[in-house]
PDB file of N, CA and C in Angstrom:
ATOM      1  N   UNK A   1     -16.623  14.061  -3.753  1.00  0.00           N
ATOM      2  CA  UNK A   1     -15.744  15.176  -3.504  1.00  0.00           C
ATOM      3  C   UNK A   1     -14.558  14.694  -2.691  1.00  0.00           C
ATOM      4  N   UNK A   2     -13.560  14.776  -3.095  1.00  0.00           N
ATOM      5  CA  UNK A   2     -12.068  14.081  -2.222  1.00  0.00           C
ATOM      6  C   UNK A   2     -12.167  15.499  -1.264  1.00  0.00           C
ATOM      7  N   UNK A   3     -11.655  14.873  -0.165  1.00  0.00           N
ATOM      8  CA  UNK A   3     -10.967  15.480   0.879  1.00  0.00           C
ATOM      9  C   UNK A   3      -9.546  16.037   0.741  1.00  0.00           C
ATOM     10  N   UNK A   4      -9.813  17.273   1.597  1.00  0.00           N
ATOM     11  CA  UNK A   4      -8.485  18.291   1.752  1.00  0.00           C
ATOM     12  C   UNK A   4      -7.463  17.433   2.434  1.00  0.00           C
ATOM     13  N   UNK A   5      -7.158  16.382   3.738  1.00  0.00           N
ATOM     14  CA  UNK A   5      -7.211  16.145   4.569  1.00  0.00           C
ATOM     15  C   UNK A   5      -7.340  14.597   4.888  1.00  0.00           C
ATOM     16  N   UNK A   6      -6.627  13.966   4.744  1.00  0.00           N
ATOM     17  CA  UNK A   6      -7.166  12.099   4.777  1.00  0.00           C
ATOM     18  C   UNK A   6      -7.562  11.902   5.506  1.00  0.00           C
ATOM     19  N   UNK A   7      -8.846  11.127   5.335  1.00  0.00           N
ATOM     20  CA  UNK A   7      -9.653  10.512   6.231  1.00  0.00           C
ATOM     21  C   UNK A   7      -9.052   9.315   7.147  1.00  0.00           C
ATOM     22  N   UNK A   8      -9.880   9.409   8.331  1.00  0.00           N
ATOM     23  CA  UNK A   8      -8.683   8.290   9.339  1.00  0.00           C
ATOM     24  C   UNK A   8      -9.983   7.586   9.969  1.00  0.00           C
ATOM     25  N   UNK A   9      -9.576   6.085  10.461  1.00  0.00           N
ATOM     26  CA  UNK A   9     -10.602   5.476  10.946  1.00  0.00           C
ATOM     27  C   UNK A   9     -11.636   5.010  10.898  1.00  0.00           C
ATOM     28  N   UNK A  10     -13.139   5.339  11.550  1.00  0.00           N
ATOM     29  CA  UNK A  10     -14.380   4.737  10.878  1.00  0.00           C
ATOM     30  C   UNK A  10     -14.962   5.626   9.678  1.00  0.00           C
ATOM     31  N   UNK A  11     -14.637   7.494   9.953  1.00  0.00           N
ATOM     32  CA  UNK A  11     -14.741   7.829   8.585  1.00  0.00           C
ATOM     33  C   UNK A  11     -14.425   7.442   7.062  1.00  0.00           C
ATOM     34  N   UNK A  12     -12.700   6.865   7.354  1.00  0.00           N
ATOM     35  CA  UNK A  12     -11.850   6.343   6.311  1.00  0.00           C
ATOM     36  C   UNK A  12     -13.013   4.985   5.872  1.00  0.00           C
ATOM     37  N   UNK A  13     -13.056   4.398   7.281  1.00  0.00           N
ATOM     38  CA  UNK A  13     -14.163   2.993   6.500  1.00  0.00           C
ATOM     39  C   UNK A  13     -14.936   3.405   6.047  1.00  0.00           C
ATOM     40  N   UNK A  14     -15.802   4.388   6.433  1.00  0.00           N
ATOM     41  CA  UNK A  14     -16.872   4.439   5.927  1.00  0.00           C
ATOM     42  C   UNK A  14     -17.091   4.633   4.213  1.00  0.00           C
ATOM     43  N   UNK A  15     -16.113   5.889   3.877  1.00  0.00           N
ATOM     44  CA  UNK A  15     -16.138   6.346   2.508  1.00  0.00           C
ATOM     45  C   UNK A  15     -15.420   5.548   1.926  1.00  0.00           C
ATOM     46  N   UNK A  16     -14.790   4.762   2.282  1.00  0.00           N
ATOM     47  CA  UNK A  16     -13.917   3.670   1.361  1.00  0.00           C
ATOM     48  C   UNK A  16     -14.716   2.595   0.995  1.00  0.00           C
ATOM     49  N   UNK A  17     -16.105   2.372   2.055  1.00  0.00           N
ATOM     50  CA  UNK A  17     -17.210   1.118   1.552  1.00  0.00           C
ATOM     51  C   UNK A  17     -18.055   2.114   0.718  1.00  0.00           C
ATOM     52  N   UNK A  18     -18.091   2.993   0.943  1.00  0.00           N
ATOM     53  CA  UNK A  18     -19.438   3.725  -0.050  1.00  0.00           C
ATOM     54  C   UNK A  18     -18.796   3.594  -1.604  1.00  0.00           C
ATOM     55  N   UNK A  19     -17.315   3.869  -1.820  1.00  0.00           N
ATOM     56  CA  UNK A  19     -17.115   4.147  -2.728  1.00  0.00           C
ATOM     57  C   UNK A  19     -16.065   2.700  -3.848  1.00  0.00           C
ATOM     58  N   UNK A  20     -16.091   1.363  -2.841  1.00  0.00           N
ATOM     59  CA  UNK A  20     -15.357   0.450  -3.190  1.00  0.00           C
ATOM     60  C   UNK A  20     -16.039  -0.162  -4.402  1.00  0.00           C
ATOM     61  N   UNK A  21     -16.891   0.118  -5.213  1.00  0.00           N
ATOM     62  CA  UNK A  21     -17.655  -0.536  -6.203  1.00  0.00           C
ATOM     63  C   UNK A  21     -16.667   0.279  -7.592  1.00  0.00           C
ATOM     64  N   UNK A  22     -16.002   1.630  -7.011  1.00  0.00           N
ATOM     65  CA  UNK A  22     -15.803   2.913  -7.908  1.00  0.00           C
ATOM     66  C   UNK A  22     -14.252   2.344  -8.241  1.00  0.00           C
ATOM     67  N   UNK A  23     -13.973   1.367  -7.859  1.00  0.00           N
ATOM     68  CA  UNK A  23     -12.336   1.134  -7.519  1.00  0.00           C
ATOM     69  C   UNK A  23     -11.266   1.387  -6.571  1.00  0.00           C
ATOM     70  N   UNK A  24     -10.279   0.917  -6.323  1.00  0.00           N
ATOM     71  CA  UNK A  24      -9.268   1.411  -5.586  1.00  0.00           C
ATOM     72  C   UNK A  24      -8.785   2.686  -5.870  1.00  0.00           C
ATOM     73  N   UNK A  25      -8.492   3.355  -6.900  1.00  0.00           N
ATOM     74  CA  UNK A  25      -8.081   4.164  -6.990  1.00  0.00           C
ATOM     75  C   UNK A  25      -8.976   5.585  -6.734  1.00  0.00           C
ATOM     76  N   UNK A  26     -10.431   5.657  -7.266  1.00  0.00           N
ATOM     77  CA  UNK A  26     -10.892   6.769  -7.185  1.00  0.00           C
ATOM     78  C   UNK A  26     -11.472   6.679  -5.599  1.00  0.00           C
ATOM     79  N   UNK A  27     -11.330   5.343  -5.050  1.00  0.00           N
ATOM     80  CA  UNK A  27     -11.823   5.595  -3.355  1.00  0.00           C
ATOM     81  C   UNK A  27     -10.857   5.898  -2.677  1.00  0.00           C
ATOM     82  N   UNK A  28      -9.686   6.700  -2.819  1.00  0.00           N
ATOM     83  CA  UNK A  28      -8.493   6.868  -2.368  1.00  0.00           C
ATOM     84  C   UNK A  28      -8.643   8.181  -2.990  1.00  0.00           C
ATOM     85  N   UNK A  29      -8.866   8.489  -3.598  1.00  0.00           N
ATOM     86  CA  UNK A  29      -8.740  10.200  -4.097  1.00  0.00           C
ATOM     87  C   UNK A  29     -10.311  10.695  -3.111  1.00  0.00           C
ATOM     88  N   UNK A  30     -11.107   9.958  -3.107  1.00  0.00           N
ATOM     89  CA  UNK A  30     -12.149  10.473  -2.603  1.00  0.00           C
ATOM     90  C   UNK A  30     -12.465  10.352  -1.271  1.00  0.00           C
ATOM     91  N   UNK A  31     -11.515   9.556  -0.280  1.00  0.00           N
ATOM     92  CA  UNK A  31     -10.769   9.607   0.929  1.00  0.00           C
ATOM     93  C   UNK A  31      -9.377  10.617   1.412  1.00  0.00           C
ATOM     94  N   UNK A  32      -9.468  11.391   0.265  1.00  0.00           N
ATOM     95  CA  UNK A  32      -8.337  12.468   1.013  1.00  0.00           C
ATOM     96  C   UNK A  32      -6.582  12.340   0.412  1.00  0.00           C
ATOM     97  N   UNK A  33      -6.811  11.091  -0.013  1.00  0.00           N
ATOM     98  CA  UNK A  33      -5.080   9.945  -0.202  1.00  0.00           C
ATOM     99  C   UNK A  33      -5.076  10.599  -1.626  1.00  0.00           C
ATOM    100  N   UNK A  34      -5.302  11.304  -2.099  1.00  0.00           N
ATOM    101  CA  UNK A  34      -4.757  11.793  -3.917  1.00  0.00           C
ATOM    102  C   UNK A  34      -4.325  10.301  -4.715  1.00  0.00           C
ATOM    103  N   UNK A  35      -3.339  10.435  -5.453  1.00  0.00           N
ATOM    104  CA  UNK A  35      -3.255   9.229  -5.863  1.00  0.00           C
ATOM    105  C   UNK A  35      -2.166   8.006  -5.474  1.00  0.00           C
ATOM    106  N   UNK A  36      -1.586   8.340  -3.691  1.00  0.00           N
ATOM    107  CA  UNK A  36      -1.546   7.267  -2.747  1.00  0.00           C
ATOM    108  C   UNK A  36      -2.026   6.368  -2.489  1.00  0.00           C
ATOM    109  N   UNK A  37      -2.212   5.001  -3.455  1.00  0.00           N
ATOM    110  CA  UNK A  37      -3.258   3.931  -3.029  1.00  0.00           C
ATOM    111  C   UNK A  37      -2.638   3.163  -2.346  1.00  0.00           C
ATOM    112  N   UNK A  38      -1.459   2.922  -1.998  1.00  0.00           N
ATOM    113  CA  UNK A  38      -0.433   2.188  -1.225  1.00  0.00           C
ATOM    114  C   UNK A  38      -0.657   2.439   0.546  1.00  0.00           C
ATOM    115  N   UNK A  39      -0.994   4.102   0.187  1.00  0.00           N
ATOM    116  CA  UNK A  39      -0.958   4.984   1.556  1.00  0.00           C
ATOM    117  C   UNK A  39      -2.326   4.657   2.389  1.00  0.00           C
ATOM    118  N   UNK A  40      -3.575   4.443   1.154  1.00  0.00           N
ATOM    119  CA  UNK A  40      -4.788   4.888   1.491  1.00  0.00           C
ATOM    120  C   UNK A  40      -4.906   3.414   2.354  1.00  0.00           C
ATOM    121  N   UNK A  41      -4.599   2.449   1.997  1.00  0.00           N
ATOM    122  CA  UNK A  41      -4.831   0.821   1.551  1.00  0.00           C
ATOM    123  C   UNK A  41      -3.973   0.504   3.366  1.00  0.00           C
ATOM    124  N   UNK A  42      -2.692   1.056   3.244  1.00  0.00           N
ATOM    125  CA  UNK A  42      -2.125   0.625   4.533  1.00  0.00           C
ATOM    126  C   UNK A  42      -3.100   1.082   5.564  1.00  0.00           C
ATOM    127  N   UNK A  43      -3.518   2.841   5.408  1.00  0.00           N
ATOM    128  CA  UNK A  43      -4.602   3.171   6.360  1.00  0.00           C
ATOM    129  C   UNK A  43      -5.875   2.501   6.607  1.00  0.00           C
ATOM    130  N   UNK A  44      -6.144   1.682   5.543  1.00  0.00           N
ATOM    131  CA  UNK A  44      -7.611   1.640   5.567  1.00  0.00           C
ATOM    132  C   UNK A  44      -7.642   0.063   6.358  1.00  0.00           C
ATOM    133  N   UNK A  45      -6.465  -0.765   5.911  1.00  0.00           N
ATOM    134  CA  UNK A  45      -6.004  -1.900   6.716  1.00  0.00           C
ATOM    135  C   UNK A  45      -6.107  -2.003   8.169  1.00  0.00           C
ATOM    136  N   UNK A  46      -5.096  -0.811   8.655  1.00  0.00           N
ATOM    137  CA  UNK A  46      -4.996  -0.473   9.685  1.00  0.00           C
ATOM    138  C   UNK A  46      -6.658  -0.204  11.008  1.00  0.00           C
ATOM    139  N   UNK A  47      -6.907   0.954   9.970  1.00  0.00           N
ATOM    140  CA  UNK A  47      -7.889   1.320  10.475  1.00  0.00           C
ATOM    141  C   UNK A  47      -9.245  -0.128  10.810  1.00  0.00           C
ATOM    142  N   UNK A  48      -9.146  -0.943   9.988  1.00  0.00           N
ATOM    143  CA  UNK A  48     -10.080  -1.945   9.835  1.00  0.00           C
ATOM    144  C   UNK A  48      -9.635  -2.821  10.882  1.00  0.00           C
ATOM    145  N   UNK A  49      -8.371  -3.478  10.891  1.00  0.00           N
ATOM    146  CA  UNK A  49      -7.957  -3.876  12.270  1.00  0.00           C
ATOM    147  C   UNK A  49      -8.329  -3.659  13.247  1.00  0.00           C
ATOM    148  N   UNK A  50      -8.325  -1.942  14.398  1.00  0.00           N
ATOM    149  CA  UNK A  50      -8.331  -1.645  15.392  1.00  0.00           C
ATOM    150  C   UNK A  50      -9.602  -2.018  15.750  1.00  0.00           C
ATOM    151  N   UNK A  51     -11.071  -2.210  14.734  1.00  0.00           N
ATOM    152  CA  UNK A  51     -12.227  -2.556  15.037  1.00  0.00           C
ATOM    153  C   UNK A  51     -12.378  -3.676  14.258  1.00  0.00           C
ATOM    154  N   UNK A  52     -11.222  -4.727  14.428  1.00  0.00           N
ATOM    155  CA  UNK A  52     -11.814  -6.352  14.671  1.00  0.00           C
ATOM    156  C   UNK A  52     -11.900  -6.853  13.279  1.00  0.00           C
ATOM    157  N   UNK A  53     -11.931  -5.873  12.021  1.00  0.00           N
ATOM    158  CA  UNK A  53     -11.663  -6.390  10.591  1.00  0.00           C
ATOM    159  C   UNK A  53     -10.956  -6.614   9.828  1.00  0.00           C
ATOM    160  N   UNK A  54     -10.586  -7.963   9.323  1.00  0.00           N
ATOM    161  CA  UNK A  54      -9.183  -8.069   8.463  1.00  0.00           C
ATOM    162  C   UNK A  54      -9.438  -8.395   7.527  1.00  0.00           C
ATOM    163  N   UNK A  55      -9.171  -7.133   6.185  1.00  0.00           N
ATOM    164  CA  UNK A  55      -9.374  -7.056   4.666  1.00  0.00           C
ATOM    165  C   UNK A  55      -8.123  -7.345   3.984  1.00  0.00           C
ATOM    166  N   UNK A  56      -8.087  -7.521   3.007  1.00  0.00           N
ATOM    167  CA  UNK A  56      -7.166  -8.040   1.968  1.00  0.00           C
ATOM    168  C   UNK A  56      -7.179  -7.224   0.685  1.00  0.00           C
ATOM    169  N   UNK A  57      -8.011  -6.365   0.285  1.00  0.00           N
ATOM    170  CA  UNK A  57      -8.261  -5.786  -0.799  1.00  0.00           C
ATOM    171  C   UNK A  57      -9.941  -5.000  -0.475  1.00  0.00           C
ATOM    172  N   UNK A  58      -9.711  -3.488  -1.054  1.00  0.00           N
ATOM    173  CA  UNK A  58     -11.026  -2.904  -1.040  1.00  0.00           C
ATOM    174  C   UNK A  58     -12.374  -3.703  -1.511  1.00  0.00           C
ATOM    175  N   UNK A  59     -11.961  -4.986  -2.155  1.00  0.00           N
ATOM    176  CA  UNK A  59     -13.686  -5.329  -2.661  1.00  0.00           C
ATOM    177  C   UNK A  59     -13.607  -6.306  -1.411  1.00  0.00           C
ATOM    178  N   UNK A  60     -13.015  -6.610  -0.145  1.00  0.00           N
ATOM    179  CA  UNK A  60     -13.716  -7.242   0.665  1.00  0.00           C
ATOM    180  C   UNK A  60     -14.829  -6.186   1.600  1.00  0.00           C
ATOM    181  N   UNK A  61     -14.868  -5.456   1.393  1.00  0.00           N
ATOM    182  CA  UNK A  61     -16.147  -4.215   2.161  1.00  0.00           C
ATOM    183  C   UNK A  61     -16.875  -3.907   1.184  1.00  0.00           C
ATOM    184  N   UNK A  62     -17.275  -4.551  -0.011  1.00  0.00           N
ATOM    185  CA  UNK A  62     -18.552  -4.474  -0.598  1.00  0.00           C
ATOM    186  C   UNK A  62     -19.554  -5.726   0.295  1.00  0.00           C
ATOM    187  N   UNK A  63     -20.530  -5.649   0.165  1.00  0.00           N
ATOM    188  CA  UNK A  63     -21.326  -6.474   1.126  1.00  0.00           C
ATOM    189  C   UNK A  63     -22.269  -6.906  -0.139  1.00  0.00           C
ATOM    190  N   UNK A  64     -22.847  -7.908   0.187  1.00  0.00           N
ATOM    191  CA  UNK A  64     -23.930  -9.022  -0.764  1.00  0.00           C
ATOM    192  C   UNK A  64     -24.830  -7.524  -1.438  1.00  0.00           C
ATOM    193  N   UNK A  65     -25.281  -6.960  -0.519  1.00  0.00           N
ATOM    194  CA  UNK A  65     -26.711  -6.070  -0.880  1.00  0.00           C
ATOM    195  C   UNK A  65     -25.774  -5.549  -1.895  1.00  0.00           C
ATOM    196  N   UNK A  66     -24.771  -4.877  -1.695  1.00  0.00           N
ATOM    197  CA  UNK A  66     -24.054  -3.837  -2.573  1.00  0.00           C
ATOM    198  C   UNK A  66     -23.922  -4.103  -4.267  1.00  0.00           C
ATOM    199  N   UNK A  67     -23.509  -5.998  -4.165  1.00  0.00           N
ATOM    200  CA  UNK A  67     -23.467  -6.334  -5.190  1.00  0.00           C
ATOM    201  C   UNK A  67     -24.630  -6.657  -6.316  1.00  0.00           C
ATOM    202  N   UNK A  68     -25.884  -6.950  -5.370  1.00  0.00           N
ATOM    203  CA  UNK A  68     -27.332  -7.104  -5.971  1.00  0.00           C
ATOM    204  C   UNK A  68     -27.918  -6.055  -6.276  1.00  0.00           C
ATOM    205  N   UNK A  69     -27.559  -5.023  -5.862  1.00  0.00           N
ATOM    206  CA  UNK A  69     -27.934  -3.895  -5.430  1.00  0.00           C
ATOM    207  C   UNK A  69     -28.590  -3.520  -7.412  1.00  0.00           C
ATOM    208  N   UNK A  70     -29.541  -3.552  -8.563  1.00  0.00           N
ATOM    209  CA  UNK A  70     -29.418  -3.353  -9.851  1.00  0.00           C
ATOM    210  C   UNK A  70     -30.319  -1.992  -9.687  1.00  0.00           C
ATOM    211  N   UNK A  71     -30.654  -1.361 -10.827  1.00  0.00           N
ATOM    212  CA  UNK A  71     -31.489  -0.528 -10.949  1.00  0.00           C
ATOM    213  C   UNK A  71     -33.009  -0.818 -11.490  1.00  0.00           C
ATOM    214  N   UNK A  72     -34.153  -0.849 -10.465  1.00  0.00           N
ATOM    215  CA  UNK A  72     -35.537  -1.107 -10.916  1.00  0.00           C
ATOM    216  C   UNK A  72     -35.750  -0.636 -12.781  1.00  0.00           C
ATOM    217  N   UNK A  73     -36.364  -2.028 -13.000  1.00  0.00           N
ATOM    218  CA  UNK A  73     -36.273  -1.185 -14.441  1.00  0.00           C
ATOM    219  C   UNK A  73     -37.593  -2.492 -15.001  1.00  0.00           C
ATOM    220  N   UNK A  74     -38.029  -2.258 -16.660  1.00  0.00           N
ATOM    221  CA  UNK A  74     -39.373  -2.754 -16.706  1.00  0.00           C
ATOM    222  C   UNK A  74     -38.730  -3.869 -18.037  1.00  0.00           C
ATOM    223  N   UNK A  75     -38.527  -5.206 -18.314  1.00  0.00           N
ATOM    224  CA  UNK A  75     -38.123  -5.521 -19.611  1.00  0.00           C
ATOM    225  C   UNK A  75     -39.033  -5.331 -20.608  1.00  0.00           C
ATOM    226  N   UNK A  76     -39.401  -5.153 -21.891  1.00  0.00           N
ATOM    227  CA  UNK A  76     -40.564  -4.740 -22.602  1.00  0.00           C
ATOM    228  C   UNK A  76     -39.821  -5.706 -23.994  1.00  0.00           C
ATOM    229  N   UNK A  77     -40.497  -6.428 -24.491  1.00  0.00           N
ATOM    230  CA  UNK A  77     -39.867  -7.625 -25.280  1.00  0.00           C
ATOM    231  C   UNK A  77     -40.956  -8.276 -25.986  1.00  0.00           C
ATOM    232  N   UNK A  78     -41.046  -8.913 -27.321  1.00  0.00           N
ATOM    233  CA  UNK A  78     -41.893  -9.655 -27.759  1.00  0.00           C
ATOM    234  C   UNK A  78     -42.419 -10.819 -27.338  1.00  0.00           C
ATOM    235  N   UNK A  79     -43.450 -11.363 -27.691  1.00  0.00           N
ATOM    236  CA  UNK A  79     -43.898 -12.370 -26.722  1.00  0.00           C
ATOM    237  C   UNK A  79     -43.349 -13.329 -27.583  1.00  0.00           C
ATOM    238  N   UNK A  80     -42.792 -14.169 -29.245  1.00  0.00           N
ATOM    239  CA  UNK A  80     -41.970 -14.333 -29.487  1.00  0.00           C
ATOM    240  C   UNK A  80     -41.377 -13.888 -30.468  1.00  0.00           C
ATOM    241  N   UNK A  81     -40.396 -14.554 -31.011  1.00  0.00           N
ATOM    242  CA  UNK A  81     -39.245 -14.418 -31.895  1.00  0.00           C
ATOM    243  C   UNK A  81     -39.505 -13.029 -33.033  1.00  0.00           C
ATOM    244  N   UNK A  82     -40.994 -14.402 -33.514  1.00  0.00           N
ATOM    245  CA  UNK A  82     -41.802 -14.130 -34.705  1.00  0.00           C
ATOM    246  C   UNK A  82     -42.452 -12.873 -34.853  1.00  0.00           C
ATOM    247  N   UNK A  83     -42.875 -12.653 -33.342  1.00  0.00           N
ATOM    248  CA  UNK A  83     -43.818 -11.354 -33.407  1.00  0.00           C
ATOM    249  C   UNK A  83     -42.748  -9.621 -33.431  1.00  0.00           C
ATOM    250  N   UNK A  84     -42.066 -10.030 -34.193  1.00  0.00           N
ATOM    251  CA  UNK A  84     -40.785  -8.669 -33.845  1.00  0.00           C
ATOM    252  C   UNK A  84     -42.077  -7.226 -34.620  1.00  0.00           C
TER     253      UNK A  84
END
């Protein structure tokens, strides 16, 4: 759900890491910034600075887990080729 209202600070971090897998653009609509990614990006810079972090682009706040992160699932497959 985007915000009425842009998000500022550790909120701004926060929803900008939840949603950095979704892209730059829809984590900026869903931070409040409509389709300001210039706007969202300077804020989110900013904001990352004042607490000691210096990003370069939204996929540096995806984290390892985020990227491993798959969906539990079961493979179900022949034992070989032959046996289809």
């Amino acid at each position: 759900m985007s915000q009425s209202k842009p998000l500022t600070e550790l909120e701004l971090i926060d929803c900008a890491k939840a949603n950095a897998k979704q892209g730059v653009a829809n984590a900026a609509k869903l931070c409040g910034y409509g389709d300001d990614v210039e706007q969202f990006m300077d804020a989110l810079q900013a904001a990352c600075q004042r607490i000691g972090v210096n990003i370069n682009s939204l996929s540096d706040l995806i984290t390892e887990q985020q990227h491993n992160r798959q969906i539990p699932g079961l493979e179900i497959a022949p034992d070989s080729s032959s046996s289809l």
